[in-house]
C-alpha atoms as a PDB file:
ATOM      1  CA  UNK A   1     115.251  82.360  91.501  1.00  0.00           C
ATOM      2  CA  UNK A   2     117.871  81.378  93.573  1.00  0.00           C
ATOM      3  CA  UNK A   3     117.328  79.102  96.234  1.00  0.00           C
ATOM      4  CA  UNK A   4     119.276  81.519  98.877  1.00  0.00           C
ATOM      5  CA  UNK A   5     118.076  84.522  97.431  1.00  0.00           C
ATOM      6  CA  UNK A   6     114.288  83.087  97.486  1.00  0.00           C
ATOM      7  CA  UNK A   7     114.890  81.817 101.269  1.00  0.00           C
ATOM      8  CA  UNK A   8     115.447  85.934 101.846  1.00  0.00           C
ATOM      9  CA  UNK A   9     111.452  85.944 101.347  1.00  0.00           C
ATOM     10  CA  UNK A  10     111.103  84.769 104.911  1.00  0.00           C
ATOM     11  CA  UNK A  11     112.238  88.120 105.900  1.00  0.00           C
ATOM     12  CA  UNK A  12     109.682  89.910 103.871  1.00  0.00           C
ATOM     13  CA  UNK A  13     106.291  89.858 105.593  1.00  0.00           C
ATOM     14  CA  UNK A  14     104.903  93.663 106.995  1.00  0.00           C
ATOM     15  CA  UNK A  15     101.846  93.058 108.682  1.00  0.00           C
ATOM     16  CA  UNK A  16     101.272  94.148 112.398  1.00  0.00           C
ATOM     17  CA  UNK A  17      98.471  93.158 114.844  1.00  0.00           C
ATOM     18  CA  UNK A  18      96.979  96.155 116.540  1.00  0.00           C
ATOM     19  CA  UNK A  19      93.822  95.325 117.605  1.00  0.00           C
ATOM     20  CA  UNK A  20      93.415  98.682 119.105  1.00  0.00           C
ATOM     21  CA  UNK A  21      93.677 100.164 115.184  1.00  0.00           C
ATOM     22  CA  UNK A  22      90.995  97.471 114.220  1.00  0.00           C
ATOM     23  CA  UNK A  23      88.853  98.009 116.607  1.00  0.00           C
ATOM     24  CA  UNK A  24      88.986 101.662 115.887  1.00  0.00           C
ATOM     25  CA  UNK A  25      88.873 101.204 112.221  1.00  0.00           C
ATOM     26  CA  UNK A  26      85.699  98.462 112.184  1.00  0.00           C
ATOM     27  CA  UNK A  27      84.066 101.104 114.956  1.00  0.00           C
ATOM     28  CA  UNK A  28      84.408 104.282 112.392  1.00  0.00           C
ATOM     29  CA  UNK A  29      83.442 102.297 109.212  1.00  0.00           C
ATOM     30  CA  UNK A  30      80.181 100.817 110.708  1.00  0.00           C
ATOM     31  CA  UNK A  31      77.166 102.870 109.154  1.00  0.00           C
ATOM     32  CA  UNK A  32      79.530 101.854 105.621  1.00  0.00           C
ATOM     33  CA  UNK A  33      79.348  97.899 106.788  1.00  0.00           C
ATOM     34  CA  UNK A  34      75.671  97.750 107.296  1.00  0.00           C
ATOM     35  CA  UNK A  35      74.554  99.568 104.175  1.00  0.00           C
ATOM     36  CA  UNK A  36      76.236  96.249 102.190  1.00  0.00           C
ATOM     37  CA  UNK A  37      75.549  94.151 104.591  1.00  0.00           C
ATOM     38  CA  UNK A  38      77.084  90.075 104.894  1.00  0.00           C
ATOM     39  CA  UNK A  39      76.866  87.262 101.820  1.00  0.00           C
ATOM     40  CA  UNK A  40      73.672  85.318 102.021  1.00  0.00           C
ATOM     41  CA  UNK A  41      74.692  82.369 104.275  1.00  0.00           C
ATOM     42  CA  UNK A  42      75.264  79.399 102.821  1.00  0.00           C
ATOM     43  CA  UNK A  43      75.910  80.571  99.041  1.00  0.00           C
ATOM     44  CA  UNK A  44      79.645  78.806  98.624  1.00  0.00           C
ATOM     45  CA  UNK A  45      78.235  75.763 100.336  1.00  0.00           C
ATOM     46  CA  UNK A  46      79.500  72.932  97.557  1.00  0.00           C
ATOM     47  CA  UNK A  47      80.688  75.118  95.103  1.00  0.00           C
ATOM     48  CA  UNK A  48      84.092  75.599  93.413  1.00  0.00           C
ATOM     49  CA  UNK A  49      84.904  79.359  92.681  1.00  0.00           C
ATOM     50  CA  UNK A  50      87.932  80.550  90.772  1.00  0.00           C
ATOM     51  CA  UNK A  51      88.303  84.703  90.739  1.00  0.00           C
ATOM     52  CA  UNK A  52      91.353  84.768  89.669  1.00  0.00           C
ATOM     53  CA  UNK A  53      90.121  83.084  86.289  1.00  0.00           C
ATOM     54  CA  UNK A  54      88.759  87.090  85.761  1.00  0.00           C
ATOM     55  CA  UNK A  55      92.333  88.172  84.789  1.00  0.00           C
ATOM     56  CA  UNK A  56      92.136  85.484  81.940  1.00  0.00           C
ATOM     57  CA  UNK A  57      89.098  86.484  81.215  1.00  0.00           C
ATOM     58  CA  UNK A  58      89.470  90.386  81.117  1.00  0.00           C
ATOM     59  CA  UNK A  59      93.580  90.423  80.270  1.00  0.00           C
ATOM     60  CA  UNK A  60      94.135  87.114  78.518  1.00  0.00           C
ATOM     61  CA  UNK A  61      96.609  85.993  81.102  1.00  0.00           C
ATOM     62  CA  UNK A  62      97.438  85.834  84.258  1.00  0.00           C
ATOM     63  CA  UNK A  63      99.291  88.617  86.123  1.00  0.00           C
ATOM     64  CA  UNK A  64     103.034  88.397  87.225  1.00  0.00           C
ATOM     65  CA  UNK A  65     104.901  90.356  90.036  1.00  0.00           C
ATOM     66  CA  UNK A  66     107.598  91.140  90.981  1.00  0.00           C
ATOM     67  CA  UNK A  67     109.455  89.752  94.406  1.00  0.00           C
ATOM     68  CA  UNK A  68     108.822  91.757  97.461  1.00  0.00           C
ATOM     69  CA  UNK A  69     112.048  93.241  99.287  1.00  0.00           C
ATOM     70  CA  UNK A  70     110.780  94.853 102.190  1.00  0.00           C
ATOM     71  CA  UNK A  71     108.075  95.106 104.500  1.00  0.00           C
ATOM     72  CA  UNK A  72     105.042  96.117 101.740  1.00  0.00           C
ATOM     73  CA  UNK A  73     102.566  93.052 101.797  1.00  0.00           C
ATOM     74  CA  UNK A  74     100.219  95.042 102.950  1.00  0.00           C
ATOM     75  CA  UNK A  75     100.179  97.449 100.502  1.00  0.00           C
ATOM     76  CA  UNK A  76     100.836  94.550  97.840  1.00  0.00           C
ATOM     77  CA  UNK A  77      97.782  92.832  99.289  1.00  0.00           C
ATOM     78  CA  UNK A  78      95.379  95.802  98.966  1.00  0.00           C
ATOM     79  CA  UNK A  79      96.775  96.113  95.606  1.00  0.00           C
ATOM     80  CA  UNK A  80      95.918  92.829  94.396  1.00  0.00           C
ATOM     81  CA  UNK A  81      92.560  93.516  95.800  1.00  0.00           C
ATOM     82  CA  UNK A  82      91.988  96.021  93.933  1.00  0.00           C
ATOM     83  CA  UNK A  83      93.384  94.550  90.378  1.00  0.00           C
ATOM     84  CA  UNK A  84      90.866  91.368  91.070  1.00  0.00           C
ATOM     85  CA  UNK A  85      88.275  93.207  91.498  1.00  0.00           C
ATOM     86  CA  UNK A  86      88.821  95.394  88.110  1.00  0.00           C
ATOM     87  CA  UNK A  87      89.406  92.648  86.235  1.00  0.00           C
ATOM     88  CA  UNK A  88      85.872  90.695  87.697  1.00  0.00           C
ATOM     89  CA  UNK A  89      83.894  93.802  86.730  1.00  0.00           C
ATOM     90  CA  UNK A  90      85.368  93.571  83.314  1.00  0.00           C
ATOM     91  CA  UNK A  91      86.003  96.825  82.966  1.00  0.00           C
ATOM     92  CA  UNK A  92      90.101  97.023  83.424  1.00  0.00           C
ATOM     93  CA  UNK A  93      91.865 100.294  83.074  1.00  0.00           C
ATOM     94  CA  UNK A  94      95.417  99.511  85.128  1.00  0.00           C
ATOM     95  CA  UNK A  95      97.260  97.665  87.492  1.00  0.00           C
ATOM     96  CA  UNK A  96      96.842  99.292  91.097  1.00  0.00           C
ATOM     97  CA  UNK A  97      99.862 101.001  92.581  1.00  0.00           C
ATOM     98  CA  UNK A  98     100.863  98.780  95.744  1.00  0.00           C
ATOM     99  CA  UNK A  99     103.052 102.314  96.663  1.00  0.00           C
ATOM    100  CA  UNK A 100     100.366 104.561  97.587  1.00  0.00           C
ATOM    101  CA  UNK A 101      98.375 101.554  98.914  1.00  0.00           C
ATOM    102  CA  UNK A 102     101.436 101.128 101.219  1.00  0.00           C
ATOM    103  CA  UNK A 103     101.050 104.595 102.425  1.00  0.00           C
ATOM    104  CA  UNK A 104      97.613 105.469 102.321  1.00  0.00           C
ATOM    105  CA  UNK A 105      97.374 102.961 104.842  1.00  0.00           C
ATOM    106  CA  UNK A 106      99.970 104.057 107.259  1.00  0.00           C
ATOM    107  CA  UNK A 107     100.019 107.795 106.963  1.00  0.00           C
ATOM    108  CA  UNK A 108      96.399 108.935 106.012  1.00  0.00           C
ATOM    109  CA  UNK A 109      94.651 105.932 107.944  1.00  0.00           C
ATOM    110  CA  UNK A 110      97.235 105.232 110.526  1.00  0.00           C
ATOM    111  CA  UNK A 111      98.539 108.044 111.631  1.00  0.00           C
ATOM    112  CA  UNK A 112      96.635 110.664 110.605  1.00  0.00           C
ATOM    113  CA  UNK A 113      92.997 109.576 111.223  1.00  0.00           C
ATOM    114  CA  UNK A 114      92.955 106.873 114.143  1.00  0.00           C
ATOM    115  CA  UNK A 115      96.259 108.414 115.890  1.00  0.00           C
ATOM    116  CA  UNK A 116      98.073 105.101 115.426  1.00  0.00           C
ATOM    117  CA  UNK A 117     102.020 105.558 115.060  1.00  0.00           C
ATOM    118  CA  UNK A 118     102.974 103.058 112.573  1.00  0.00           C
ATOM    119  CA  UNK A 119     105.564 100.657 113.287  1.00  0.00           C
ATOM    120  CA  UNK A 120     108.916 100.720 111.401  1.00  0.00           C
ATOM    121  CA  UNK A 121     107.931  98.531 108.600  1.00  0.00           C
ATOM    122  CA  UNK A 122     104.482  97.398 107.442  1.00  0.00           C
ATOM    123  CA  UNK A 123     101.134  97.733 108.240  1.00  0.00           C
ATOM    124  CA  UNK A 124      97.518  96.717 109.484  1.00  0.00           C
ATOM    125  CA  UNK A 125      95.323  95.349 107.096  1.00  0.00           C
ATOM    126  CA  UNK A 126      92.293  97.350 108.564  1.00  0.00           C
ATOM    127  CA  UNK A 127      94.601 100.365 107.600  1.00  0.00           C
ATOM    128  CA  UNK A 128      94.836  99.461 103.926  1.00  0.00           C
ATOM    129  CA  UNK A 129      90.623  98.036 103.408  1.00  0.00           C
ATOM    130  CA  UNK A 130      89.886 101.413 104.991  1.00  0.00           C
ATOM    131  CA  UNK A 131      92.167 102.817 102.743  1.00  0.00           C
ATOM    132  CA  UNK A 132      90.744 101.675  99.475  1.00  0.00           C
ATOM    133  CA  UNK A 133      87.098 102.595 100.904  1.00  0.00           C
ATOM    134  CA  UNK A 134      87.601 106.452 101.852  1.00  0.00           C
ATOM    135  CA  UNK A 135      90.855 107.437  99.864  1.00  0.00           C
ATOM    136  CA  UNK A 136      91.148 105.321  96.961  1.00  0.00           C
ATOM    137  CA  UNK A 137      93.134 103.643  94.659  1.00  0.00           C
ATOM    138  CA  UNK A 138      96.269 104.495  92.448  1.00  0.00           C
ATOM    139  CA  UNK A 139      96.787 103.013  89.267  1.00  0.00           C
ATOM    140  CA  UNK A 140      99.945 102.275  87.300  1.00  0.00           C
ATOM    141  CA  UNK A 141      98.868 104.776  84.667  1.00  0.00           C
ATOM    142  CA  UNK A 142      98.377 107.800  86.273  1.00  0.00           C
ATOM    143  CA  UNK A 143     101.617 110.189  86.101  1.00  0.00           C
ATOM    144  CA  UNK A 144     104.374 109.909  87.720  1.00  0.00           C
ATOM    145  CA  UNK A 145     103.648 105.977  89.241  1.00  0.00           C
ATOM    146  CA  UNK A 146     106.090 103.532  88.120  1.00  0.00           C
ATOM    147  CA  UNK A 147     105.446 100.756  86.082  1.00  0.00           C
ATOM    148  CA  UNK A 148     105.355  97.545  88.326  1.00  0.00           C
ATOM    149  CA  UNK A 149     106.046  97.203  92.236  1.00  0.00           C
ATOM    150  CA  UNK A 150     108.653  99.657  93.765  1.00  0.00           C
ATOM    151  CA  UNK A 151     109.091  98.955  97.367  1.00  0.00           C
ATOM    152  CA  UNK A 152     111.531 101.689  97.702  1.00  0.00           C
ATOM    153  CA  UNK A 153     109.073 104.061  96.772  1.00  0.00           C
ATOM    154  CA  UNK A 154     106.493 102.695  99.261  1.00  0.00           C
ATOM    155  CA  UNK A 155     108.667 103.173 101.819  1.00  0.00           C
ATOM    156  CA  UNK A 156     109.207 107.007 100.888  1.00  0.00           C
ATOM    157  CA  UNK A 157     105.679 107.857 100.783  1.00  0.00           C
ATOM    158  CA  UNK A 158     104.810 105.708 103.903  1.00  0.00           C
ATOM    159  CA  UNK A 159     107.471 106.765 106.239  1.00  0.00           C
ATOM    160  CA  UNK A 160     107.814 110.379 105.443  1.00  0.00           C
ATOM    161  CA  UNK A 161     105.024 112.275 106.243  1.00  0.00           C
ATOM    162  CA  UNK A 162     106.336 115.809 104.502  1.00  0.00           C
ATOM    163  CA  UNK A 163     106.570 113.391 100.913  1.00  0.00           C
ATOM    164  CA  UNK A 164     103.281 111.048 101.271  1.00  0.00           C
ATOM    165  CA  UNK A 165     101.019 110.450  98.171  1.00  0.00           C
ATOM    166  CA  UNK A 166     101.516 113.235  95.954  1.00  0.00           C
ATOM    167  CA  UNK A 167      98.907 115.229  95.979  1.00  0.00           C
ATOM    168  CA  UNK A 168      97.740 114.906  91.950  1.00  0.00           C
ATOM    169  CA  UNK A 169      97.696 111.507  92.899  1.00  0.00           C
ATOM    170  CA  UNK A 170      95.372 111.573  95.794  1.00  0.00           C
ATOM    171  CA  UNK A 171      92.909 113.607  93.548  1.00  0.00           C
ATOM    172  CA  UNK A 172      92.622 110.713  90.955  1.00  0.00           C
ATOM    173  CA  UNK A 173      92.311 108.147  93.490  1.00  0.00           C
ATOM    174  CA  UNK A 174      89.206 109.169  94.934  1.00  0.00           C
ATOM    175  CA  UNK A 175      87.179 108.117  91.861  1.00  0.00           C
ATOM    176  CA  UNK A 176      88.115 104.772  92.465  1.00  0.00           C
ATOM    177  CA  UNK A 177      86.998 103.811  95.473  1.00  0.00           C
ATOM    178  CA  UNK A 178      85.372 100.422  96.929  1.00  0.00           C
ATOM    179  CA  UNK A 179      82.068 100.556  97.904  1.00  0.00           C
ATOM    180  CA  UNK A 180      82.480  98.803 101.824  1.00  0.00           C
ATOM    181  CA  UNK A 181      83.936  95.973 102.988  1.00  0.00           C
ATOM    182  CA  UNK A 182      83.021  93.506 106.263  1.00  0.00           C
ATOM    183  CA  UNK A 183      84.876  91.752 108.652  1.00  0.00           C
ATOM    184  CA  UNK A 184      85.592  87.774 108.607  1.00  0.00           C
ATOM    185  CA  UNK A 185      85.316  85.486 111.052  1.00  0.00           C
ATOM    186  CA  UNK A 186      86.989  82.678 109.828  1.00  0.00           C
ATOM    187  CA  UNK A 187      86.418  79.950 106.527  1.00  0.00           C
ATOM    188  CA  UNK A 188      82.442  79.795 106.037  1.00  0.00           C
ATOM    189  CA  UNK A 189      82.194  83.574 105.851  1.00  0.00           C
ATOM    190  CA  UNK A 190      85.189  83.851 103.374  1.00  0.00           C
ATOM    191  CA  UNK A 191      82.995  80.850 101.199  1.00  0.00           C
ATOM    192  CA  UNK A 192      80.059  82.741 101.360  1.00  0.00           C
ATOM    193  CA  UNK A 193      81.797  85.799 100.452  1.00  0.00           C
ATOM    194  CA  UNK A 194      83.943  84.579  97.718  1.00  0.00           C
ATOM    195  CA  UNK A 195      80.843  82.921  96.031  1.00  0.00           C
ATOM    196  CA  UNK A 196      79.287  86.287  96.217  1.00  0.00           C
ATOM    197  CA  UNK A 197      82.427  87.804  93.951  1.00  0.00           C
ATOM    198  CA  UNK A 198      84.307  89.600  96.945  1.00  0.00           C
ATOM    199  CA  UNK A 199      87.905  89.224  97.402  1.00  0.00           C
ATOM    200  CA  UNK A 200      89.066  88.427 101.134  1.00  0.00           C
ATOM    201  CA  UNK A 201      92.573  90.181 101.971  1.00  0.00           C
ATOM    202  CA  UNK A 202      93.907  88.927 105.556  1.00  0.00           C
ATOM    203  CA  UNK A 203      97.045  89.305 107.851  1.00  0.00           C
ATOM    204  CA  UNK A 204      98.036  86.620 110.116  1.00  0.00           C
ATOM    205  CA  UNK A 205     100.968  85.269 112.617  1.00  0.00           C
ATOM    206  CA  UNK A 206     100.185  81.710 111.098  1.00  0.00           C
ATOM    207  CA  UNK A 207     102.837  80.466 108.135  1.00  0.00           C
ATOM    208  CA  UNK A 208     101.942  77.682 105.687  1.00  0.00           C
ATOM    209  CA  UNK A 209     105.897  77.381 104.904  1.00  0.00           C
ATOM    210  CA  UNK A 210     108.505  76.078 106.633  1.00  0.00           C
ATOM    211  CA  UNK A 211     112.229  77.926 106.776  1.00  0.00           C
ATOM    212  CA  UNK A 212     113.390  77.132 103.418  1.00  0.00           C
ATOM    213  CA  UNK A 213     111.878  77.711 100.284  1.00  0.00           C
ATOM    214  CA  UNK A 214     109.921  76.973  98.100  1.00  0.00           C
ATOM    215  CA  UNK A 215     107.428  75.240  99.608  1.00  0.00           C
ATOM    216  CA  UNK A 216     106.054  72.164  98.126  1.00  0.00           C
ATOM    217  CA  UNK A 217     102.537  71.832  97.925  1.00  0.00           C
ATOM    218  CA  UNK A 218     100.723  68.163  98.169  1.00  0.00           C
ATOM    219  CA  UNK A 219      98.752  65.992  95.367  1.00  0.00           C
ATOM    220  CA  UNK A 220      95.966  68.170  95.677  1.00  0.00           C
ATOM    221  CA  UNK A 221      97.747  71.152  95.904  1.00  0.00           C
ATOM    222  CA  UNK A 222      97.286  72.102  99.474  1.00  0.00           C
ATOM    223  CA  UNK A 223     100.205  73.564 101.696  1.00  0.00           C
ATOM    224  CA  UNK A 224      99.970  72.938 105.495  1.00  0.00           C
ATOM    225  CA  UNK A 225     100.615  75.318 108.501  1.00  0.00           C
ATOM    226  CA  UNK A 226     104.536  75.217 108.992  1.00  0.00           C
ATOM    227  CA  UNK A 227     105.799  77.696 111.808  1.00  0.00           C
ATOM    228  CA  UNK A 228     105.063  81.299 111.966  1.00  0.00           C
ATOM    229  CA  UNK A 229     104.943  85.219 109.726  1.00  0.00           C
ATOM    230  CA  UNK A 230     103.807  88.428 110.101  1.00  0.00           C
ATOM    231  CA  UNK A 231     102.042  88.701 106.802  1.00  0.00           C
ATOM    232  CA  UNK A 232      99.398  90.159 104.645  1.00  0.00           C
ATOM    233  CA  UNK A 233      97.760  88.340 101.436  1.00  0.00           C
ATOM    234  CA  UNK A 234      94.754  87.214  99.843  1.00  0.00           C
ATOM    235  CA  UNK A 235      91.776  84.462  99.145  1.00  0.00           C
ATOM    236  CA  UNK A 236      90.894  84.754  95.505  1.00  0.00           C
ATOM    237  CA  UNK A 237      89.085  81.412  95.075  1.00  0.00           C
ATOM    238  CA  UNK A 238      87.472  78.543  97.252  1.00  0.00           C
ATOM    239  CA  UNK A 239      86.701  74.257  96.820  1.00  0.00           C
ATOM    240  CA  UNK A 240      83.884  73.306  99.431  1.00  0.00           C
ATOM    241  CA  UNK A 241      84.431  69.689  98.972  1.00  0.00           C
ATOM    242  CA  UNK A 242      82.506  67.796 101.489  1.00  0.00           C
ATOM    243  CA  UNK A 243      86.091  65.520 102.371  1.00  0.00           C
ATOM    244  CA  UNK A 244      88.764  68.364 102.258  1.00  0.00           C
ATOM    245  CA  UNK A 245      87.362  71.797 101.364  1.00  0.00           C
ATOM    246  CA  UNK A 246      89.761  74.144 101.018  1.00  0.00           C
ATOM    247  CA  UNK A 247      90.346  77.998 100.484  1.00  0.00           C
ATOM    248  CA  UNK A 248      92.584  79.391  97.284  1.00  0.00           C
ATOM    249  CA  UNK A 249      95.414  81.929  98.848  1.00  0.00           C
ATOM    250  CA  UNK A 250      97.352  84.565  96.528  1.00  0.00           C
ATOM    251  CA  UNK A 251     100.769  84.704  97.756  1.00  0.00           C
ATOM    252  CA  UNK A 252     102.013  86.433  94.554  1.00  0.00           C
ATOM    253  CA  UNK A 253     104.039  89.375  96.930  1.00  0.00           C
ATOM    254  CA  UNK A 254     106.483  86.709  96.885  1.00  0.00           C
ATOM    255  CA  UNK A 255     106.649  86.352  92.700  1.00  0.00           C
ATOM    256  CA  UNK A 256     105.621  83.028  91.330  1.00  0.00           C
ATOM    257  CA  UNK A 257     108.499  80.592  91.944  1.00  0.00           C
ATOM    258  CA  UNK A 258     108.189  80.418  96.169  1.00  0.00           C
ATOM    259  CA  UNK A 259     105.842  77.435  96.183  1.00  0.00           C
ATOM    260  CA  UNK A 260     105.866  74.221  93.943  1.00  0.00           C
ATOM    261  CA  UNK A 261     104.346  70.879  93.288  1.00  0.00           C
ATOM    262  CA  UNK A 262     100.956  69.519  92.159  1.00  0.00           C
ATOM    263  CA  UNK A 263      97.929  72.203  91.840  1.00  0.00           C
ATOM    264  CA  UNK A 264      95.870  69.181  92.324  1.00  0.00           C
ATOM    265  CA  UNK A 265      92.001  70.374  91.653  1.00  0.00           C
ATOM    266  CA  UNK A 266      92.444  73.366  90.420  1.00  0.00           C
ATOM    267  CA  UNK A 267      94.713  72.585  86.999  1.00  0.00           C
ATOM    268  CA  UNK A 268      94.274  76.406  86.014  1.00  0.00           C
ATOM    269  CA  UNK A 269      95.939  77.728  89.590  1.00  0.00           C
ATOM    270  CA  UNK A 270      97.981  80.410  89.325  1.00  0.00           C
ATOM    271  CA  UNK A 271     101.589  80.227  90.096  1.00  0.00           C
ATOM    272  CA  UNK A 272     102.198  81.830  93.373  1.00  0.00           C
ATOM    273  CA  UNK A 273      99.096  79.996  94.798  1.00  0.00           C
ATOM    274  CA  UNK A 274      98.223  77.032  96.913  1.00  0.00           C
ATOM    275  CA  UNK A 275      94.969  75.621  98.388  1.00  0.00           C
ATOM    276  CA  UNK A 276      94.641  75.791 102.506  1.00  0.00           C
ATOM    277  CA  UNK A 277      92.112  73.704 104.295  1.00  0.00           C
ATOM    278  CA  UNK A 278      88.538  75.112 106.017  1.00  0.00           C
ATOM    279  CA  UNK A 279      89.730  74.463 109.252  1.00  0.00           C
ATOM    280  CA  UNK A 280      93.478  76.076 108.991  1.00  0.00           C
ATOM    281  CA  UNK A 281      92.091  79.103 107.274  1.00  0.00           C
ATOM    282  CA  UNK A 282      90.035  79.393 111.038  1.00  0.00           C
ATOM    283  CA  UNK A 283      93.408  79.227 112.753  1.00  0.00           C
ATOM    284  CA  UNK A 284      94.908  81.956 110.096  1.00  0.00           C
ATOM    285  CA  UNK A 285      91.872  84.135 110.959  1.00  0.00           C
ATOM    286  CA  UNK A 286      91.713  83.946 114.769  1.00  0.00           C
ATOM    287  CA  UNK A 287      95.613  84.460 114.923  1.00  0.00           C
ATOM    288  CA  UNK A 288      94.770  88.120 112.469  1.00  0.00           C
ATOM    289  CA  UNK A 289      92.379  89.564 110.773  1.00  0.00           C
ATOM    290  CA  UNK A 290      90.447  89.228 107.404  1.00  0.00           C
ATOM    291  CA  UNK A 291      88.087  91.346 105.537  1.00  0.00           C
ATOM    292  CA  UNK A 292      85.764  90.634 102.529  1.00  0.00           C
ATOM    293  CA  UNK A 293      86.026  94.092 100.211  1.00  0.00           C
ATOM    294  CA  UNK A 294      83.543  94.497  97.617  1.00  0.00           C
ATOM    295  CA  UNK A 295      83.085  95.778  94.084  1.00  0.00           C
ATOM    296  CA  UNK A 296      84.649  98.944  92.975  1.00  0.00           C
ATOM    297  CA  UNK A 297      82.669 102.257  92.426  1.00  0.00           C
ATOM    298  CA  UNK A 298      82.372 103.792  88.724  1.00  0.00           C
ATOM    299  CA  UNK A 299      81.991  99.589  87.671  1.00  0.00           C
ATOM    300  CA  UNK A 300      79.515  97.576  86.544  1.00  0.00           C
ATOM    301  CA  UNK A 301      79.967  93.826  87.848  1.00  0.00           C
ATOM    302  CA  UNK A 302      79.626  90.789  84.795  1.00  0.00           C
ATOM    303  CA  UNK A 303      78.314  87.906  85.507  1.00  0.00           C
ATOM    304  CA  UNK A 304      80.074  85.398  87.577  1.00  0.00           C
ATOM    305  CA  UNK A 305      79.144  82.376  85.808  1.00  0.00           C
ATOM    306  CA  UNK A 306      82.422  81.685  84.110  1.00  0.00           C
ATOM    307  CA  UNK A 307      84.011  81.379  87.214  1.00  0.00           C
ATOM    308  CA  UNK A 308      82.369  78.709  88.600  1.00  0.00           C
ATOM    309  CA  UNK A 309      83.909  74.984  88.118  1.00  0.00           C
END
């Protein structure tokens, strides 16, 4: 890409804080936290996990997508979330419709069930984990869904409320649903529950870019926290090394190309990725929000083993 066109990415974030909405959202979800309760403490300590090498493992490559070009990361993110965790159960039927992510999480969440109006663009990420939890996914092969990320058609289903998620749609997406998710406080927690094979989708005001792209990440493929987003993605893999342990972060709403340089420890990153340390991750967290989702329903989780370095 274009090293104008990919600076335009800056624009692109979507995630609002509201911590009225996630306060509401954690409050009507909490008999649903407690029956899956937290990742045995201490279970990441040391370890190197790599989710992401799932899609290898289950599709024989890793995914691609498209650049985002307006204010979806939200619905990207949740998304993602849901492809990852399809792919670790080994079970994969299609790639997740960020679309009706987008607008589950508004309209149906937002709006409609914790009286939030959603903001002109974007999103809250409690929206979208409560999203996947009560109404469901979307997948790429159901009818009418198109084949690969159409922000255009997020924003018509999550901005007018007489269109929404076609109904057909919404029918199919309740038999996919996640079984519960739990908040996260900050880096330990998303260790413990990356180790434990959950993904960890956040939204945060803190930027590990500067103002032009793409970034460039260091020797051992770490970025640093350069200025300041509005922005949703998501942890799919974590290095607890005792001198500089750091915490895998999916970027890939922004395609592949937006960050460069060494991958450093992790040879097989994806492209799209970078490495952020323990104690920045903290900083990402208390400046947004974060959630560990678990396994989808209707799947039978594989063994992790062959994601473990």
């Amino acid at each position: 890409m274009h090293f104008k066109l990919m600076d335009r990415l800056l624009d692109y974030g979507g995630w609002t804080y509201d911590p009225v909405s996630i306060g509401a959202v954690i409050e009507a979800t909490a008999d649903k936290l407690t029956t899956w309760g937290a990742p045995t403490p201490g279970i990441g300590e040391g370890k190197t996990v790599c989710l992401y090498r799932a899609f290898s493992n289950t599709l024989g490559r890793q995914p691609t997508y498209p650049n985002q070009t307006s204010g979806t990361c939200v619905g990207r993110g949740g998304a993602r979330t849901v492809d990852l965790l399809q792919a670790m159960q080994g079970a994969w039927t299609a790639f997740a419709s960020s679309e009706a992510a987008f607008a589950f999480a508004r309209i149906e969440v937002g709006l409609l069930e914790h009286k939030q109006r959603p903001p002109s663009d974007g999103a809250v990420v409690a929206w979208v984990v409560e999203a996947m939890r009560k109404f469901g996914s979307v997948l790429r092969c159901d009818p009418g869904v198109p084949a690969t990320d159409d922000d255009d058609l997020a924003q018509k289903w999550g901005n007018d409320r007489k269109e929404g998620v076609p109904a057909a749609l919404e029918a199919l997406a309740k038999r996919r649903i996640v079984k519960a998710w739990t908040p996260i406080s900050g880096y330990t927690q998303a260790r413990d529950a990356i180790a434990s094979g959950y993904v960890v989708i956040f939204g945060t005001s803190r930027a590990q870019w500067g103002r032009s792209l793409p970034a460039q990440r260091d020797k051992q493929g770490f970025l640093t926290t350069r200025g300041s987003t509005g922005h949703c993605w998501i942890a799919t893999g974590v290095v607890d090394d005792r001198q500089r342990p750091g915490i895998l972060l999916d970027n890939k709403s922004w395609g592949d190309d937006w960050v460069a340089g060494p991958k450093g420890v992790l040879e097989d990153m994806p492209d799209g990725d970078y490495l952020c340390e323990a104690d920045e991750f903290d900083k990402i967290v208390s400046k947004g929000e974060a959630y560990a989702v678990s396994d989808m329903e209707g799947f039978e989780p594989k063994p992790l083993d062959y994601l473990f370095y």
